[in-house]
Protein backbone atom coordinates (compact mmCIF):
# COMPACT_ATOMS: atom_id res chain seq x y z
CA UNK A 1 34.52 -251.00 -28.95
CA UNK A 2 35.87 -252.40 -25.82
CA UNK A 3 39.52 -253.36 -26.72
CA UNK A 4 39.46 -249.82 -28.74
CA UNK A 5 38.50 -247.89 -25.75
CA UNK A 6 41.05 -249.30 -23.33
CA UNK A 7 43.68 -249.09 -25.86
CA UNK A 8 42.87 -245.39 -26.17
CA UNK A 9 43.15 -244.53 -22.28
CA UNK A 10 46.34 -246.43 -22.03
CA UNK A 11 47.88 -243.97 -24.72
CA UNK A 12 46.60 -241.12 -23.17
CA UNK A 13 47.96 -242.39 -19.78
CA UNK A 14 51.46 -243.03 -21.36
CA UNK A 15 51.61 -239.17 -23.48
CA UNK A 16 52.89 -236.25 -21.77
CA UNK A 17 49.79 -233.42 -21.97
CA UNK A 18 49.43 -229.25 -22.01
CA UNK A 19 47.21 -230.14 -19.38
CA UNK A 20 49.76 -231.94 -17.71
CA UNK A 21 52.19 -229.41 -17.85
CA UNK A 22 49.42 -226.60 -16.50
CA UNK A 23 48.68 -228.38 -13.79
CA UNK A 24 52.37 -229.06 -12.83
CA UNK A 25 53.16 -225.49 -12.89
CA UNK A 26 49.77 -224.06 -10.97
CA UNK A 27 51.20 -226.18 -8.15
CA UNK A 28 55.34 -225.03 -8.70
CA UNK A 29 53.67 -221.42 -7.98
CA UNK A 30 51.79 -222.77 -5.24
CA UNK A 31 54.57 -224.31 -4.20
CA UNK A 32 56.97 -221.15 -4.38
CA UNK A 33 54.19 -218.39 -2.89
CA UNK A 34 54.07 -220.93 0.50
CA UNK A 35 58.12 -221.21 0.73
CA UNK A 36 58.13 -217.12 0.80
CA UNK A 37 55.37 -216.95 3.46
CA UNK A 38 57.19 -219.53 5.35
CA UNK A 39 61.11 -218.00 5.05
CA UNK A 40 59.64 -214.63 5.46
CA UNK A 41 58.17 -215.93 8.53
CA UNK A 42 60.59 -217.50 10.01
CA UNK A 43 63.11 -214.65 9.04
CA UNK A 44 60.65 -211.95 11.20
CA UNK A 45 60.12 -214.83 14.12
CA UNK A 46 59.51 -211.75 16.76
CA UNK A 47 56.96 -209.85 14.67
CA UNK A 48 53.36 -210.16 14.06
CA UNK A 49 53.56 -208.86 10.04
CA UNK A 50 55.59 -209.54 7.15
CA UNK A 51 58.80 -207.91 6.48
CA UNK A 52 57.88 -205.95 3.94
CA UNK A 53 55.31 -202.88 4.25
CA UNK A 54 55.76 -201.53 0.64
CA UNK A 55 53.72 -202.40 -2.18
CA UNK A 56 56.88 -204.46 -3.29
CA UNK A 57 55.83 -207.28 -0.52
CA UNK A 58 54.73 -210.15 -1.96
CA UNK A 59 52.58 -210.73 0.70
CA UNK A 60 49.04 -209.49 1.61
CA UNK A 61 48.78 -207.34 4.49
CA UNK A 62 45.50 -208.92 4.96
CA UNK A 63 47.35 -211.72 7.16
CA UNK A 64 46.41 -212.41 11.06
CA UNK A 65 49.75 -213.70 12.41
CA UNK A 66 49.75 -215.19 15.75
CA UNK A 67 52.94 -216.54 17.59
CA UNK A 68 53.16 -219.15 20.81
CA UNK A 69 55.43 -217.86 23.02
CA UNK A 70 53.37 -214.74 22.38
CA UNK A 71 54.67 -211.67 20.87
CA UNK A 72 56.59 -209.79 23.61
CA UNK A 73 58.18 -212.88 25.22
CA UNK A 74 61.77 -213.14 24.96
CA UNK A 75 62.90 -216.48 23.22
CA UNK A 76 65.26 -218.22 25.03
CA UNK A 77 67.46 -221.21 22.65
CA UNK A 78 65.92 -224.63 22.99
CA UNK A 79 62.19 -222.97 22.86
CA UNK A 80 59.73 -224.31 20.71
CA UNK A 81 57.70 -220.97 18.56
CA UNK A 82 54.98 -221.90 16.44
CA UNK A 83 53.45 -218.65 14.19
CA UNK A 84 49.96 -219.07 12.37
CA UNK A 85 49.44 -217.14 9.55
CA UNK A 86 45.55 -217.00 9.06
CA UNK A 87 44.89 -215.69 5.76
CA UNK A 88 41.05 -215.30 6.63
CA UNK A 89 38.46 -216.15 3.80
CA UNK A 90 40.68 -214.54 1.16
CA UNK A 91 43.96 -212.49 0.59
CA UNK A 92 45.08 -211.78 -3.31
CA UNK A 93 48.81 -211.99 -2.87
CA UNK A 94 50.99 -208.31 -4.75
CA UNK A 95 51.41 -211.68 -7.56
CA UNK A 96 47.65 -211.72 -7.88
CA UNK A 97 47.75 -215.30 -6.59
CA UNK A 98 44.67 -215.79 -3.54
CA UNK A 99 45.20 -217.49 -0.67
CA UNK A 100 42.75 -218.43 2.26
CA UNK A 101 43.06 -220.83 5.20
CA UNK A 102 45.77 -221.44 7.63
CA UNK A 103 50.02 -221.95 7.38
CA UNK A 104 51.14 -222.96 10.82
CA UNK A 105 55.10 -223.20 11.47
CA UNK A 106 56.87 -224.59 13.86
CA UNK A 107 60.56 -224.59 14.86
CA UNK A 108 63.08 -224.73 18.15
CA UNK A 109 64.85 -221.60 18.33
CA UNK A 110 68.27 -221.93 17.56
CA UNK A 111 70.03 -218.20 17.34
CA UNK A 112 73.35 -219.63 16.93
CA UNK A 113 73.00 -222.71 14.40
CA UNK A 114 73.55 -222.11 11.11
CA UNK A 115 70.91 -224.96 9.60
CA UNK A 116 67.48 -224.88 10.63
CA UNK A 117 64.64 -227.22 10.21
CA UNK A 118 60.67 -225.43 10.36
CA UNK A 119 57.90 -227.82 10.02
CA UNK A 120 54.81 -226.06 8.18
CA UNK A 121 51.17 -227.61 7.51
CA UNK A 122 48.30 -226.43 5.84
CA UNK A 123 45.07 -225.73 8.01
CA UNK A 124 42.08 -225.66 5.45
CA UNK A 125 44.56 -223.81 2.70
CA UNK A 126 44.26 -222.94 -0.31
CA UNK A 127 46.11 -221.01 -3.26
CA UNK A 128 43.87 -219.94 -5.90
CA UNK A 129 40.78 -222.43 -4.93
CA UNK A 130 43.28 -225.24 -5.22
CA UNK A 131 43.38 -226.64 -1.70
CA UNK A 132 47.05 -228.32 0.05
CA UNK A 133 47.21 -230.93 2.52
CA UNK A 134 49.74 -232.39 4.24
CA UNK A 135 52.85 -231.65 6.79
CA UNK A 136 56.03 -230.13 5.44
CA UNK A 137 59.38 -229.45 6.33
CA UNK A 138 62.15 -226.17 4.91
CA UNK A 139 66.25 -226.95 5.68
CA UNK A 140 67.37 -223.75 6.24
CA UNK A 141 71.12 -223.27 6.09
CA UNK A 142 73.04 -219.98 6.06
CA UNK A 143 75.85 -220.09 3.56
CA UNK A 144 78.75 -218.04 4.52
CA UNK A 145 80.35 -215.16 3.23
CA UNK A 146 82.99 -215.09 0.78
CA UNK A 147 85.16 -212.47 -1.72
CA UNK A 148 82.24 -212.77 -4.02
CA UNK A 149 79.08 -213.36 -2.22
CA UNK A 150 76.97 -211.97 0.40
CA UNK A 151 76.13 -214.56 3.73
CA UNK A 152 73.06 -215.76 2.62
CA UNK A 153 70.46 -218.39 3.02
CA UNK A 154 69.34 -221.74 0.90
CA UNK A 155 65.88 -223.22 1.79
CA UNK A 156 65.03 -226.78 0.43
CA UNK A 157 61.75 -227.07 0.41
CA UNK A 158 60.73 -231.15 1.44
CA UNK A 159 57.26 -231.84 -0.53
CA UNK A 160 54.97 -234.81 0.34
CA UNK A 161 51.78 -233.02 -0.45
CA UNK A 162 48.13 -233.21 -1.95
CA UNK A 163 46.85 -230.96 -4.17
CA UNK A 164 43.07 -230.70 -4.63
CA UNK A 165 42.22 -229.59 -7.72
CA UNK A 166 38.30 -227.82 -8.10
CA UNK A 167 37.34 -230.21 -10.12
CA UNK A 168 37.89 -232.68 -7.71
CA UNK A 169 41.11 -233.87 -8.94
CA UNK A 170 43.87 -235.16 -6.53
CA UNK A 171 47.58 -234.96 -7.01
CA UNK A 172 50.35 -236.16 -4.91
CA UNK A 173 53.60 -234.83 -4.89
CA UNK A 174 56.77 -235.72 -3.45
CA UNK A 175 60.53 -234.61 -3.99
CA UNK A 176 62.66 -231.44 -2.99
CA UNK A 177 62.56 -227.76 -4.41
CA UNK A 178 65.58 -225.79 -3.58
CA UNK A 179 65.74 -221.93 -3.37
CA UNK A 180 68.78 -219.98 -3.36
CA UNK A 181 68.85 -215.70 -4.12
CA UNK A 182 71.09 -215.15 -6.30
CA UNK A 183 70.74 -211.26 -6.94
CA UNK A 184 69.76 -208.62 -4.82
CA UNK A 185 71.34 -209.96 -1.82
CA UNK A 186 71.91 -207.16 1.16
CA UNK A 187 69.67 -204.31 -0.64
CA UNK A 188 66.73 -203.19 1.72
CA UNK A 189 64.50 -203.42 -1.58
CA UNK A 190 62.53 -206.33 -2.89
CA UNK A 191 62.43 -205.87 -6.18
CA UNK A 192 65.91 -206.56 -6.73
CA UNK A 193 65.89 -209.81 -6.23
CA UNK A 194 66.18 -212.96 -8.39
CA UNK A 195 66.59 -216.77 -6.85
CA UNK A 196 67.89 -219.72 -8.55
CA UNK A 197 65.27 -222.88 -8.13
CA UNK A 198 66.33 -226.26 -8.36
CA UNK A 199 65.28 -229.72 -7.80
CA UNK A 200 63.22 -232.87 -8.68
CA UNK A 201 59.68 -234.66 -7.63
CA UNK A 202 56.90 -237.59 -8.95
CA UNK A 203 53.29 -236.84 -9.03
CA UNK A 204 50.73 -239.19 -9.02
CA UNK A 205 47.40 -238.43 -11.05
CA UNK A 206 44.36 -238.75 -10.50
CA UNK A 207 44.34 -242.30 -12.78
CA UNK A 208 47.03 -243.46 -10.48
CA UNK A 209 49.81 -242.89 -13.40
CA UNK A 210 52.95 -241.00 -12.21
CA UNK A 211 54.97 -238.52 -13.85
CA UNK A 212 58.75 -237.60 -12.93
CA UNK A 213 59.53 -234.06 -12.77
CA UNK A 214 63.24 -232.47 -12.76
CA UNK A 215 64.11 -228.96 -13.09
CA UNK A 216 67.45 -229.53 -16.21
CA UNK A 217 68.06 -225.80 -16.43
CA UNK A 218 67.91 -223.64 -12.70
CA UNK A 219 64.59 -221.61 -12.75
CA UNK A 220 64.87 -217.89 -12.03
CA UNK A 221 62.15 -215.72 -10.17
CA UNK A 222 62.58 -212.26 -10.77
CA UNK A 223 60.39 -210.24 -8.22
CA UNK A 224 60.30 -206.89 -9.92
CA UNK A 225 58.04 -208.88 -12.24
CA UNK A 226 55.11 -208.12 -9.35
CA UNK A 227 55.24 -204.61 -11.03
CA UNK A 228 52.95 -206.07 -14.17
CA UNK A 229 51.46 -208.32 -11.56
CA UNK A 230 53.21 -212.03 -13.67
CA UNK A 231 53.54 -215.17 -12.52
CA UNK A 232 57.82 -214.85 -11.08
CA UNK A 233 59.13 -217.52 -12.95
CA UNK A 234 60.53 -216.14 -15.74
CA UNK A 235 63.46 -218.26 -17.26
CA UNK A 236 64.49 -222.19 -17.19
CA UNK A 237 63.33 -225.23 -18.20
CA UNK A 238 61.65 -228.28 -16.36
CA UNK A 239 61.86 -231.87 -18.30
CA UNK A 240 59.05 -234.20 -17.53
CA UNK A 241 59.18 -238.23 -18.15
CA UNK A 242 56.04 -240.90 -18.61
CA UNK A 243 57.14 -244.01 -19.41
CA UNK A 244 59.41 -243.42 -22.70
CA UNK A 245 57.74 -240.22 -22.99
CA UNK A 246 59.66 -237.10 -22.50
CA UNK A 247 58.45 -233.45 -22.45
CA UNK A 248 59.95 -230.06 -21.47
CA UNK A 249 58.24 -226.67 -20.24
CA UNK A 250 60.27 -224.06 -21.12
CA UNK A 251 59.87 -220.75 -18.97
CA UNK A 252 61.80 -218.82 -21.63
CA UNK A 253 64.48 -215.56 -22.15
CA UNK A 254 63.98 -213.61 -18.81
CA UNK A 255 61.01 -211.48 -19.51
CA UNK A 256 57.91 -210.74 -17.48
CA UNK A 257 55.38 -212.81 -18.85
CA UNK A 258 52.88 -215.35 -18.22
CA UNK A 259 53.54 -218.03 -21.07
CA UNK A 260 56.19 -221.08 -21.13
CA UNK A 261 56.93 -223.45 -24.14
CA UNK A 262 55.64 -226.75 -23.66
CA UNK A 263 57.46 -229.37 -26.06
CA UNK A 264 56.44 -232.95 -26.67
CA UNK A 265 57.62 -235.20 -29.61
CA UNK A 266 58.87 -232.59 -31.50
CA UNK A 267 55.95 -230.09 -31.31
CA UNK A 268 55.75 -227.35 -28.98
CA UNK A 269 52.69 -225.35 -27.70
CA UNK A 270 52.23 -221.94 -25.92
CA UNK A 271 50.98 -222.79 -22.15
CA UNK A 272 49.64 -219.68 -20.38
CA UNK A 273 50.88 -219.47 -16.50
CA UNK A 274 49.00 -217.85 -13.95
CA UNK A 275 46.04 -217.51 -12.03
């Protein structure tokens, strides 16, 4: 019963899950609600809201934001500003995702560079009663403007966090998530907007096993999907490997849904995204 047993949990640890793949993609929208605080943040440095009043914002209005130099002090290039954004006991994000806790930023003002590094960490956070740990960084760099394009920024996201499941369950994560808008660019409105995500990370389970993550075709968030209140991702595919086990979570066509395609030795299941 012995040998049986352990030969059991080391094919489980070596197979690719739907579990897996759900708990991969709560933390991608963790992951992609924190990088819009933090840009929209650090894009409205002199202002104690978020950018956008509408009900387009993505962001709860529910927010405390605090800023060191305080708000009214001129920033002068070479200072250091840190803004807290104290989300209280509980905000429900315009995505339906909740928040509570603490994001705290920090960055040296630099009006004139065109790359900028903002250190963020997570003060008793947590995104829909899973809870992060850990100190982050964004790279911020302005591309410029050509025939085609709008100036416009890409923010690499730097991950070395902990994810603390409700169950108890731990999971580290480490690697780079890259965001880039890629419609909508110079329109006033919100809901125009659709960014290209890229990148790759491992996370380590709770059993100690690791899984490699790479995003094979760009992921797209369309905003205007807020308006049926969807998880953003709507389109591209993320290939996962375990040992000689290789799996794919397909986001599908485009539309504003909360399912993806998970596919594993040939068979694929329907996950359901969200909160």
């Amino acid at each position: 019963m012995l040998i049986v047993s352990c030969n059991k949990n080391e094919t489980e640890e070596k197979t690719i899950s739907q579990d897996d793949a759900s708990v991969s993609a709560k933390i991608d929208m963790a992951n992609d609600d924190v990088a819009n605080i933090v840009d929209d943040q650090y894009e409205n440095m002199n202002t104690n809201t978020f950018a956008n009043k509408s009900i387009e914002t993505p962001f709860s209005q529910c927010a405390v934001i605090t800023r060191v130099p305080a708000f009214g002090t001129p920033l002068v290039a070479g200072d250091l500003v840190t803004k807290t954004i104290d989300f209280g006991t509980g905000c429900t994000l315009s995505n339906g995702n909740v928040v509570k806790g603490k994001i705290v930023i920090t960055f040296t003002y630099q009006p004139t560079a065109t790359s900028q590094t903002i250190n963020y960490q997570f003060v008793n956070f947590y995104h829909n009663a899973i809870k992060l740990e850990g100190n982050k960084t964004f790279t911020r760099t302005m591309v410029a403007e050509t025939a085609t394009t709008l100036a416009h920024p890409i923010v690499v996201m730097n991950m070395d966090l902990y994810a603390i499941f409700p169950n108890g369950n731990v999971y580290h994560r480490v690697g780079t998530r890259t965001r880039e808008i890629i419609e909508g660019i110079g329109t006033p409105a919100l809901l125009d907007n659709v960014y290209k995500i890229t990148g790759s990370w491992t996370t380590t389970y709770p059993n100690a096993t690791t899984m490699s993550s790479s995003i094979t075709t760009p992921l797209h968030i369309k905003m205007n999907c807020m308006a049926v209140n969807k998880p953003l991702i709507v389109f591209g595919v993320i290939t996962f490997v375990r040992n000689n086990t290789t799996a794919t979570l397909d986001y599908g066509n485009g539309d504003c849904d909360n399912t993806a395609q998970f596919t594993v030795n040939g068979n694929s299941y329907t996950v359901v995204i969200g909160n």
